[in-house]
Every structure is written in C-alpha cells, then in structure tokens.
N, C-alpha and C. Protein backbone atom coordinates (compact mmCIF):
# COMPACT_ATOMS: atom_id res chain seq x y z
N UNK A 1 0.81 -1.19 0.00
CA UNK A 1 0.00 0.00 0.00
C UNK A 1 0.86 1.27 0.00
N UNK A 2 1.89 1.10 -0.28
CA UNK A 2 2.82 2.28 0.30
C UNK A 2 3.57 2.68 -1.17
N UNK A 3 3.57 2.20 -2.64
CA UNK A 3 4.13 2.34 -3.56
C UNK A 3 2.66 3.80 -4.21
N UNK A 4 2.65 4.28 -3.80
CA UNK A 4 1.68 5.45 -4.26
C UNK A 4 2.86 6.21 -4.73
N UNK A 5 2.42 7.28 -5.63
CA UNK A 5 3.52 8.09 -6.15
C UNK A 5 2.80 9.42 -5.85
N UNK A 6 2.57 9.72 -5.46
CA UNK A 6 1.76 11.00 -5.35
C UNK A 6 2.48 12.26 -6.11
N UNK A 7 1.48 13.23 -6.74
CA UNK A 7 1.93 14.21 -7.25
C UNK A 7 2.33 15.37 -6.35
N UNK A 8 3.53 16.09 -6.71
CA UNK A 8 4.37 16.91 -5.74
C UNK A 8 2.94 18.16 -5.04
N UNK A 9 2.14 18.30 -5.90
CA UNK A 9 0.85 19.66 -5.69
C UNK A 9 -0.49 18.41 -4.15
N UNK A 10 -0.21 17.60 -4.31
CA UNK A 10 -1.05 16.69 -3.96
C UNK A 10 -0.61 16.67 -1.87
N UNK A 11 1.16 16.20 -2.25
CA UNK A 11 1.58 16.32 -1.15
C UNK A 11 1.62 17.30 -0.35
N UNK A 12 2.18 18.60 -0.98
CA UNK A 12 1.69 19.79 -0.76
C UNK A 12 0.54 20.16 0.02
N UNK A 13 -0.48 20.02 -0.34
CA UNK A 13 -1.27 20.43 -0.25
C UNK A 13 -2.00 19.78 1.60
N UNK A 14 -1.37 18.58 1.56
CA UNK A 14 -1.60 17.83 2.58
C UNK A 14 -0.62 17.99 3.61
N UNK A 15 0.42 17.99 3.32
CA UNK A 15 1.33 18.73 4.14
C UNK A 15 1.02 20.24 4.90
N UNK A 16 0.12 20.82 4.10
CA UNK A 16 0.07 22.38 4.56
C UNK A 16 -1.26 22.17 5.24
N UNK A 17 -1.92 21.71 5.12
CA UNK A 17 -3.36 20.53 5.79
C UNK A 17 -3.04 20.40 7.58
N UNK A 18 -1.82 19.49 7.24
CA UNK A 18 -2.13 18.78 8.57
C UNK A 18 -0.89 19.97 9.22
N UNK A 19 -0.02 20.66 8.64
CA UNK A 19 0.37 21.89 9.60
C UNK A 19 -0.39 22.49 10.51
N UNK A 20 -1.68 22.80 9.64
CA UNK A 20 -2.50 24.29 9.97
C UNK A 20 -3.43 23.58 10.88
N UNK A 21 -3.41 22.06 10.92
CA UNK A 21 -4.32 21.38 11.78
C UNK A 21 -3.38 21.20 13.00
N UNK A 22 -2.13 21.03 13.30
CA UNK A 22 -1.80 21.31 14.67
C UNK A 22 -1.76 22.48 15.03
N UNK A 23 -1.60 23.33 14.25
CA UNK A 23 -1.51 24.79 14.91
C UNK A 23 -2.99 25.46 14.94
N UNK A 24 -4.10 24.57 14.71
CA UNK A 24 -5.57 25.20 14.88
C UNK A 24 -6.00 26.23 13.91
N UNK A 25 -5.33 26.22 12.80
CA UNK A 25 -5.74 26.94 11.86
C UNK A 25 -6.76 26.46 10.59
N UNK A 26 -6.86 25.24 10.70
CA UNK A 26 -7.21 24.73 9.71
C UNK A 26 -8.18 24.97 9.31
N UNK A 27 -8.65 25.78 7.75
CA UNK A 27 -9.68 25.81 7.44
C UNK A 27 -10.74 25.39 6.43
N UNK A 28 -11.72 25.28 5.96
CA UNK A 28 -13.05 24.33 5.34
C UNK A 28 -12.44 24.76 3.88
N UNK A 29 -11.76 25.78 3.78
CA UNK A 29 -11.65 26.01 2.40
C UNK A 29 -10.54 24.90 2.34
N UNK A 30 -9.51 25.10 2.97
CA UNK A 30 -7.94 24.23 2.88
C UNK A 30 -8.12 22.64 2.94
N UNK A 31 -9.55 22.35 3.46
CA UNK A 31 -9.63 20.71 3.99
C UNK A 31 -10.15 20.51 2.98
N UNK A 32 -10.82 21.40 1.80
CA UNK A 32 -12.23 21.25 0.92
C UNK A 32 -11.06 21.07 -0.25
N UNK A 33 -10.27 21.69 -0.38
CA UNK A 33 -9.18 21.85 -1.89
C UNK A 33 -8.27 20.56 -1.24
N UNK A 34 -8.18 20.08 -0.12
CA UNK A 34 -7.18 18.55 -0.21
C UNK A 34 -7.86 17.80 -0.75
N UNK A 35 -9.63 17.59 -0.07
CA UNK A 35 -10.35 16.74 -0.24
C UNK A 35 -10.92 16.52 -2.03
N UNK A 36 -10.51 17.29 -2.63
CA UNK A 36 -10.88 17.73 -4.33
C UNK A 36 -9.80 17.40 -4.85
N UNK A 37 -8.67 17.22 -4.57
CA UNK A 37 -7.21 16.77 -5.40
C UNK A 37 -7.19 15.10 -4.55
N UNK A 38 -7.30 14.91 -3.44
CA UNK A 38 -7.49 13.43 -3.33
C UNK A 38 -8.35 12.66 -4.17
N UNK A 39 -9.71 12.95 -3.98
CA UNK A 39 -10.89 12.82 -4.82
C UNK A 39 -10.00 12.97 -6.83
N UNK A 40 -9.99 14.15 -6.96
CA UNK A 40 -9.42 13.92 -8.42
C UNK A 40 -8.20 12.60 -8.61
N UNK A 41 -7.09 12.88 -7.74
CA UNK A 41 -6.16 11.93 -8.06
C UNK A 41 -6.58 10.64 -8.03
N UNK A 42 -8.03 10.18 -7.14
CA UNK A 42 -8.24 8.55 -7.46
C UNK A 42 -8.66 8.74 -8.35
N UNK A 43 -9.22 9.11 -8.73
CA UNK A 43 -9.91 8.91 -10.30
C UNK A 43 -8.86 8.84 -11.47
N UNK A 44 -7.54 9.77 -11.51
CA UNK A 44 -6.81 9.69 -12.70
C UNK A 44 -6.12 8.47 -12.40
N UNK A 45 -5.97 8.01 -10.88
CA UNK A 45 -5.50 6.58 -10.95
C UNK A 45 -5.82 5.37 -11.11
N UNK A 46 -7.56 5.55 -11.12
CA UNK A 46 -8.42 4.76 -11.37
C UNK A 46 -8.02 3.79 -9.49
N UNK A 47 -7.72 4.62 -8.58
CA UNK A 47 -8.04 4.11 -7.17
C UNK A 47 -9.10 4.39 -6.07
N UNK A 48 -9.00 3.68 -5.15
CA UNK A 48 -10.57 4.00 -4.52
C UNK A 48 -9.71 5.64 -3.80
N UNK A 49 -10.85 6.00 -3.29
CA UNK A 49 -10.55 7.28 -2.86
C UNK A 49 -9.96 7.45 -1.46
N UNK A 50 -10.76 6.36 -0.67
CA UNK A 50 -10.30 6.37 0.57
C UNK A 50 -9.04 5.68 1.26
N UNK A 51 -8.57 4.93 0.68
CA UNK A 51 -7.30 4.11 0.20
C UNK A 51 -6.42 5.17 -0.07
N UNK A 52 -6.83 5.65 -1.09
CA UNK A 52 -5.66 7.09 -1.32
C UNK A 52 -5.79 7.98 0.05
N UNK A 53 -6.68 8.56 0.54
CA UNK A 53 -6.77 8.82 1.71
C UNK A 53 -5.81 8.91 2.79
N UNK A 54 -5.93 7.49 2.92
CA UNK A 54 -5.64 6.55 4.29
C UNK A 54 -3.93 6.38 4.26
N UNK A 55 -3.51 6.22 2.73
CA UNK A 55 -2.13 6.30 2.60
C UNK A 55 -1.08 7.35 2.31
N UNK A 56 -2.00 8.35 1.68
CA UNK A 56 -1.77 9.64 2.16
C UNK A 56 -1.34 10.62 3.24
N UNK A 57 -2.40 10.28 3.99
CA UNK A 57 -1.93 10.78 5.63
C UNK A 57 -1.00 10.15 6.27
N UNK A 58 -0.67 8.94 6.13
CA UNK A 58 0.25 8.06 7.03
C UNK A 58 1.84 8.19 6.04
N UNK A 59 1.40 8.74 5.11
CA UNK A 59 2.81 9.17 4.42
C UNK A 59 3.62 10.37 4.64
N UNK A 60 2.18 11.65 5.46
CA UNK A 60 2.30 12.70 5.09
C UNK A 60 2.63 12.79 6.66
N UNK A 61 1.56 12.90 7.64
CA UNK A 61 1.52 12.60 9.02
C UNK A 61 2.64 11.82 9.99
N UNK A 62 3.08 10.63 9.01
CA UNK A 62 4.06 9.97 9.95
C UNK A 62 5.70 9.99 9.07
N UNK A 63 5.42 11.16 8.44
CA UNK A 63 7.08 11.65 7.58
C UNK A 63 7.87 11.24 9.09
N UNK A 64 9.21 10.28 8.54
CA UNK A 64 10.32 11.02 9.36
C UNK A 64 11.30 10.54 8.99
C-alpha cells in the first residue's frame, strides 16, 4: 500500500493541511481543496478514494 507516487501539488497540499491542523488553523476552504485533489487523483488513478486517503496521511503525518 505504500508504492503510491503522489503528485508533488497533492503532497503539498496535505502537508500544509495537517500543519494548519496542529496549529488550529485549519480551514473548510484548505480541507475542501485537499479533499478535491485526493478525490481527483483517485480517479486519474483509477483508485478508490479512501485508500488514497488513508495512505496519504500516514505518508504525510508519519514523515520522518
């Protein structure tokens, strides 16, 4: 589950996500434009969405 390639705008975007979510900033617009490039990217990968999701965050969340 971990061979995802994610696009550099994708990571981005999730990265700046879960920043603004420890520092309590996070907002409906910023969660709404991750949730629209996750959503798009399963589709150009022809993957489920939540799968992309799920491996996403644990890529992005547990960087080290």
């Amino acid at each position: 589950m971990s061979d995802f390639d994610f696009p550099d705008d994708l990571l981005e975007l999730e990265r700046a996500a879960w920043a603004a979510m420890q520092a309590g900033t996070l907002t409906v617009d910023q969660a709404t434009a991750v949730q629209g490039r996750i959503t798009a990217y399963a589709a150009e990968a022809g993957l489920d969405r939540y799968t992309v999701e799920m491996v996403l965050k644990k890529a992005v969340w547990h960087a080290g």
